[in-house]
N, C-alpha and C. Protein backbone atom coordinates (compact mmCIF):
# COMPACT_ATOMS: atom_id res chain seq x y z
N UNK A 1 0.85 -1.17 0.00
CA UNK A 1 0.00 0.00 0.00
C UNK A 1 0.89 1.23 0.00
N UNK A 2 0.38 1.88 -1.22
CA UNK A 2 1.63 3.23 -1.24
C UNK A 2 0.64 4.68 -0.83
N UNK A 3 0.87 5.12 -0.05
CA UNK A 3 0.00 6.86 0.47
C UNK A 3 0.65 7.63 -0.78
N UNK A 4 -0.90 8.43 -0.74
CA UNK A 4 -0.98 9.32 -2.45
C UNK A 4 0.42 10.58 -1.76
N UNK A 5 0.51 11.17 -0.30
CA UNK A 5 0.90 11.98 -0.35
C UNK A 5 2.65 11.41 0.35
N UNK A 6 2.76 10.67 0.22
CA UNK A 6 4.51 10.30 0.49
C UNK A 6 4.69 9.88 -1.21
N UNK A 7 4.10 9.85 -1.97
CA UNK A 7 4.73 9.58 -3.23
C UNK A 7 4.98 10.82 -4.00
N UNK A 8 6.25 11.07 -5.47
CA UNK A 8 5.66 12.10 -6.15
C UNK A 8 5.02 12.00 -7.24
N UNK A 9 4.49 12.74 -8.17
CA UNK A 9 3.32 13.08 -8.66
C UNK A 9 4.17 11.80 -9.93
N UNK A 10 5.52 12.52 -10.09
CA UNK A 10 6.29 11.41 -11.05
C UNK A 10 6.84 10.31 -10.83
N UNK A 11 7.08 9.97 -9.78
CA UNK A 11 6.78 8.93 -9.66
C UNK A 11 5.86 7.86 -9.26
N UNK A 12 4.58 8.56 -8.54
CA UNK A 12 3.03 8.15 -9.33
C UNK A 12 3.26 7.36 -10.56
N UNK A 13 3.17 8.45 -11.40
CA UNK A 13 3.05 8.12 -13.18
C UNK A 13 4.04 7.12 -13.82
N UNK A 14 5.11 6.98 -12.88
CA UNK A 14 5.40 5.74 -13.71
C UNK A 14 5.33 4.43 -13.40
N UNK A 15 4.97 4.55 -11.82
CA UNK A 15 4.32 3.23 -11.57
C UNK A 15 2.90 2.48 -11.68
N UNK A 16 2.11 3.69 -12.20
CA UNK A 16 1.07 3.33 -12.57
C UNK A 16 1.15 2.99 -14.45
N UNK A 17 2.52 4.10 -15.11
CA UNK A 17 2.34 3.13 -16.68
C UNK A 17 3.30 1.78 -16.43
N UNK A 18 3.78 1.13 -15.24
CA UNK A 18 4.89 0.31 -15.43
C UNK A 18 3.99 -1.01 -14.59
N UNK A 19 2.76 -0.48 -14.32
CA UNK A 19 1.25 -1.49 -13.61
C UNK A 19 1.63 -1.81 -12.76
N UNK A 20 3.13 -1.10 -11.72
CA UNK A 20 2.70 -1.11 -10.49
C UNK A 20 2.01 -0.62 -9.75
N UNK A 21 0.45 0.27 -10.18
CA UNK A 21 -0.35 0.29 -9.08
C UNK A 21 -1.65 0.27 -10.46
N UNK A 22 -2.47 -0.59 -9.53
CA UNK A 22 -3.69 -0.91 -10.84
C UNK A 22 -5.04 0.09 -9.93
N UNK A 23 -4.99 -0.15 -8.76
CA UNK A 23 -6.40 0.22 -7.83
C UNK A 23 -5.65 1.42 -6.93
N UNK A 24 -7.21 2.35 -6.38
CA UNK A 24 -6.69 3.05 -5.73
C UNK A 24 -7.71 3.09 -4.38
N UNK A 25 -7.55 3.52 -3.56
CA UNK A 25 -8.35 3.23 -2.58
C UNK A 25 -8.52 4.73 -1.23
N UNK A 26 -9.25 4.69 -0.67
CA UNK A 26 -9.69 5.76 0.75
C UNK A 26 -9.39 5.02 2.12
N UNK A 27 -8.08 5.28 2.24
CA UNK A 27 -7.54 5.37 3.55
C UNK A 27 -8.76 5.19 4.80
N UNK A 28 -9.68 5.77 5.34
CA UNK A 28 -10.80 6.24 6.02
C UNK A 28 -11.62 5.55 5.57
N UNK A 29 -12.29 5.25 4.74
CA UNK A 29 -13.45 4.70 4.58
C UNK A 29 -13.12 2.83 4.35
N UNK A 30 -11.07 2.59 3.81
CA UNK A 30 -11.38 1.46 3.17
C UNK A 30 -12.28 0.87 2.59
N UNK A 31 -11.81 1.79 1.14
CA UNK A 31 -12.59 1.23 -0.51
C UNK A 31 -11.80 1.08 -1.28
N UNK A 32 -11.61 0.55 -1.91
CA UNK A 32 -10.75 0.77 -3.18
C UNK A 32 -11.47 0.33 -4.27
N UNK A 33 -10.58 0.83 -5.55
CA UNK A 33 -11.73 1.07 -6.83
C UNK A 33 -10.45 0.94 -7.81
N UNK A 34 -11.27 1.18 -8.97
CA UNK A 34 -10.06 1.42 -9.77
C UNK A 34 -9.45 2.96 -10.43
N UNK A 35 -8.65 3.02 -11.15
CA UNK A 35 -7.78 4.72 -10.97
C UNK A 35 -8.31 4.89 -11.94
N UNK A 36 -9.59 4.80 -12.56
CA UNK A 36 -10.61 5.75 -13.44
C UNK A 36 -12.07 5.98 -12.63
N UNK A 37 -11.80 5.68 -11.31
CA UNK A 37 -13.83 5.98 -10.94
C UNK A 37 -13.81 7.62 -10.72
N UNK A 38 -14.48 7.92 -10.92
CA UNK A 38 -15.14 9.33 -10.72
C UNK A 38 -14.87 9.49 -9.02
N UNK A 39 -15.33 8.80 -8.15
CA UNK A 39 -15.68 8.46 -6.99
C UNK A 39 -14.34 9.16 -6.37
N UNK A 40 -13.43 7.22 -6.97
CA UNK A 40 -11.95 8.01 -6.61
C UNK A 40 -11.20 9.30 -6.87
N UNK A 41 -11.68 9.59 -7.99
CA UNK A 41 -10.81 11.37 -8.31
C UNK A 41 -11.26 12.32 -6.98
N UNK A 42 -12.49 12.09 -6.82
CA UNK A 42 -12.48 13.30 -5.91
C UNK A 42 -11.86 13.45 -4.39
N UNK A 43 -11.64 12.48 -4.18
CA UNK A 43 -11.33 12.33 -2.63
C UNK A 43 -10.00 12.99 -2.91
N UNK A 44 -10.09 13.17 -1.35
CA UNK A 44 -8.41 14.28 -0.75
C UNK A 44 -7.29 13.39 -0.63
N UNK A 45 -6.45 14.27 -1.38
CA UNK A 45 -4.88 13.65 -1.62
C UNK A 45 -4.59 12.58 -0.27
N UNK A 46 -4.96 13.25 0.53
CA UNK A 46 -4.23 12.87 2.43
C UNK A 46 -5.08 11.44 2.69
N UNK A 47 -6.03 11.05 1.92
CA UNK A 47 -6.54 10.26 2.33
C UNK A 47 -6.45 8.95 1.31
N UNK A 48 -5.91 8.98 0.28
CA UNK A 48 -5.67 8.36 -0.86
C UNK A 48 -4.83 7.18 -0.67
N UNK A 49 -4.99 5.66 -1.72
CA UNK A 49 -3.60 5.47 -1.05
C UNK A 49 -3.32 4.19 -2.46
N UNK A 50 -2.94 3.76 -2.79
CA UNK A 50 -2.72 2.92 -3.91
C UNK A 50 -2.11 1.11 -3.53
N UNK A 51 -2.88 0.64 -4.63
CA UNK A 51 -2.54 -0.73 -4.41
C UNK A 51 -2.15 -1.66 -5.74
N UNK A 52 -1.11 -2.45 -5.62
CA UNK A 52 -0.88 -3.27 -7.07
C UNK A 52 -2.22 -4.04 -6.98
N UNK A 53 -2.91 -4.80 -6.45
CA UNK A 53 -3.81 -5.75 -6.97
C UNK A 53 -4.78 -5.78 -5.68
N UNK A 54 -5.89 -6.31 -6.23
CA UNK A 54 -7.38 -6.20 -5.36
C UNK A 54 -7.00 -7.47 -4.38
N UNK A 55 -5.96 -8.72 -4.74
CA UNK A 55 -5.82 -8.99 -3.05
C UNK A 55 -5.00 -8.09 -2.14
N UNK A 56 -4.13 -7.40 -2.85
CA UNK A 56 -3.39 -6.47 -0.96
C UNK A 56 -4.42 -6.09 -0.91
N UNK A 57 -5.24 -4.70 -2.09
CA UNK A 57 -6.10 -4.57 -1.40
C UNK A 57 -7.23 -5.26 0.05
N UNK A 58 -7.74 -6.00 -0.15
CA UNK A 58 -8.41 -7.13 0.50
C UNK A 58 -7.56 -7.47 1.32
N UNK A 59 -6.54 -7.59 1.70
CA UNK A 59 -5.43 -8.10 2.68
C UNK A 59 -5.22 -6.58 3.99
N UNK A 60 -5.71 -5.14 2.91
CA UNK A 60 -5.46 -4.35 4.00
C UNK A 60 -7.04 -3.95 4.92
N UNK A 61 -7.72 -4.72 4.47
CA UNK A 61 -9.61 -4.44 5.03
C UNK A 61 -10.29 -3.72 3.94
N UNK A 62 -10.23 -3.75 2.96
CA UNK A 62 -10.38 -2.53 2.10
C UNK A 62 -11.88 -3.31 1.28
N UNK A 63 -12.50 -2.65 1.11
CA UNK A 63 -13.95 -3.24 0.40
C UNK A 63 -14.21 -2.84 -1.05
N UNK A 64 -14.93 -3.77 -2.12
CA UNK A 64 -14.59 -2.99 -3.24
C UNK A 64 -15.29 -1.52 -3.61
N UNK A 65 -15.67 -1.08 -4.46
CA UNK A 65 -15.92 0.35 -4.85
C UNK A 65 -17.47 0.17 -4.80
N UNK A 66 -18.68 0.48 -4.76
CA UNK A 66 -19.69 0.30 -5.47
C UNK A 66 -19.99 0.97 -6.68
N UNK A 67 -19.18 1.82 -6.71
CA UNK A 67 -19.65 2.75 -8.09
C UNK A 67 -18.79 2.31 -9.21
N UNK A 68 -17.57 1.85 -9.62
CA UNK A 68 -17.16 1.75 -10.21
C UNK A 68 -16.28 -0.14 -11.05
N UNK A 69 -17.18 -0.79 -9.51
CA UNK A 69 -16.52 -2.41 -9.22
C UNK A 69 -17.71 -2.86 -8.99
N UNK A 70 -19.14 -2.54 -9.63
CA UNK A 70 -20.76 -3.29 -9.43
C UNK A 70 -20.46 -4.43 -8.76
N UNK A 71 -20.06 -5.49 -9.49
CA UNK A 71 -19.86 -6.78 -9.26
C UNK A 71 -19.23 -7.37 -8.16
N UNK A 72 -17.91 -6.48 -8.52
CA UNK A 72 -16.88 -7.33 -7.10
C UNK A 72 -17.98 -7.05 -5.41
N UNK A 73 -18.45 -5.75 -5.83
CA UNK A 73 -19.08 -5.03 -4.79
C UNK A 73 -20.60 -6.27 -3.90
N UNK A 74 -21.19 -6.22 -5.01
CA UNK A 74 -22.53 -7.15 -4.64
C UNK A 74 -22.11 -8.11 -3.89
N UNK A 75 -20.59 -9.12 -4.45
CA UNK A 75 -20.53 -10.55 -4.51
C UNK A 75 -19.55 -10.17 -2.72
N UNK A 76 -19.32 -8.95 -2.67
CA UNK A 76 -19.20 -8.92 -0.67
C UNK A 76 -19.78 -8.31 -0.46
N UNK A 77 -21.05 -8.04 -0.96
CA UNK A 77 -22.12 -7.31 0.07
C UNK A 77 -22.89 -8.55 0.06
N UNK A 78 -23.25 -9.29 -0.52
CA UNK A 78 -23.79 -10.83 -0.15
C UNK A 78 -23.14 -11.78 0.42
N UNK A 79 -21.95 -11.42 0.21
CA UNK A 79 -21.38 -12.47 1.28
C UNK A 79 -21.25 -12.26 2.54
N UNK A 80 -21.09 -10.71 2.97
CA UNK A 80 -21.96 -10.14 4.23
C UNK A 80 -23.33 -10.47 4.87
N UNK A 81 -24.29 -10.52 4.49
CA UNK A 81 -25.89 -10.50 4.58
C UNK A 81 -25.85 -11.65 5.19
C-alpha cells in the first residue's frame, strides 16, 4: 500500500504506466476502486492510497468500490448478509 501523499506526482506516473499500481483506494473509509472511478478522483490527496492488486487490497480491510466495481461489490455485500 503506497500513500498518495509520500509519493511524487512522477513517480506516481510511472508506476502506474509500469502497472505497479492498478487500484486506488480511501484510507478512512477502506474502498478501493479502480484509478478511473469518478468516486476516486475526488477524494483528498491525504486520504488516498494505492494498491498493485485487489488482493493487498483485500489483505489491507479494504472493500470494493460500489460505483465503479458493481460486481466485485454485490458478490461482498452478499457475502456479508
Amino acid at each position: 500500500m503506497i500513500q498518495h501523499n509520500k509519493i511524487s506526482d512522477s513517480d506516481l506516473r510511472i508506476k502506474i504506466k509500469n502497472a505497479e499500481i492498478c487500484f486506488g483506494g480511501n484510507r478512512k473509509l477502506k474502498i478501493y476502486g479502480t484509478l478511473k472511478c469518478s468516486s476516486g478522483k475526488r477524494m483528498k490527496r491525504e486520504n488516498r492510497v494505492f494498491f498493485l492488486s485487489e488482493k493487498e487490497a483485500k489483505q489491507n480491510g479494504f472493500r470494493p468500490c460500489g460505483h465503479c466495481m458493481k460486481t466485485e461489490y454485490q458478490n461482498w455485500k452478499n457475502g456479508l448478509i
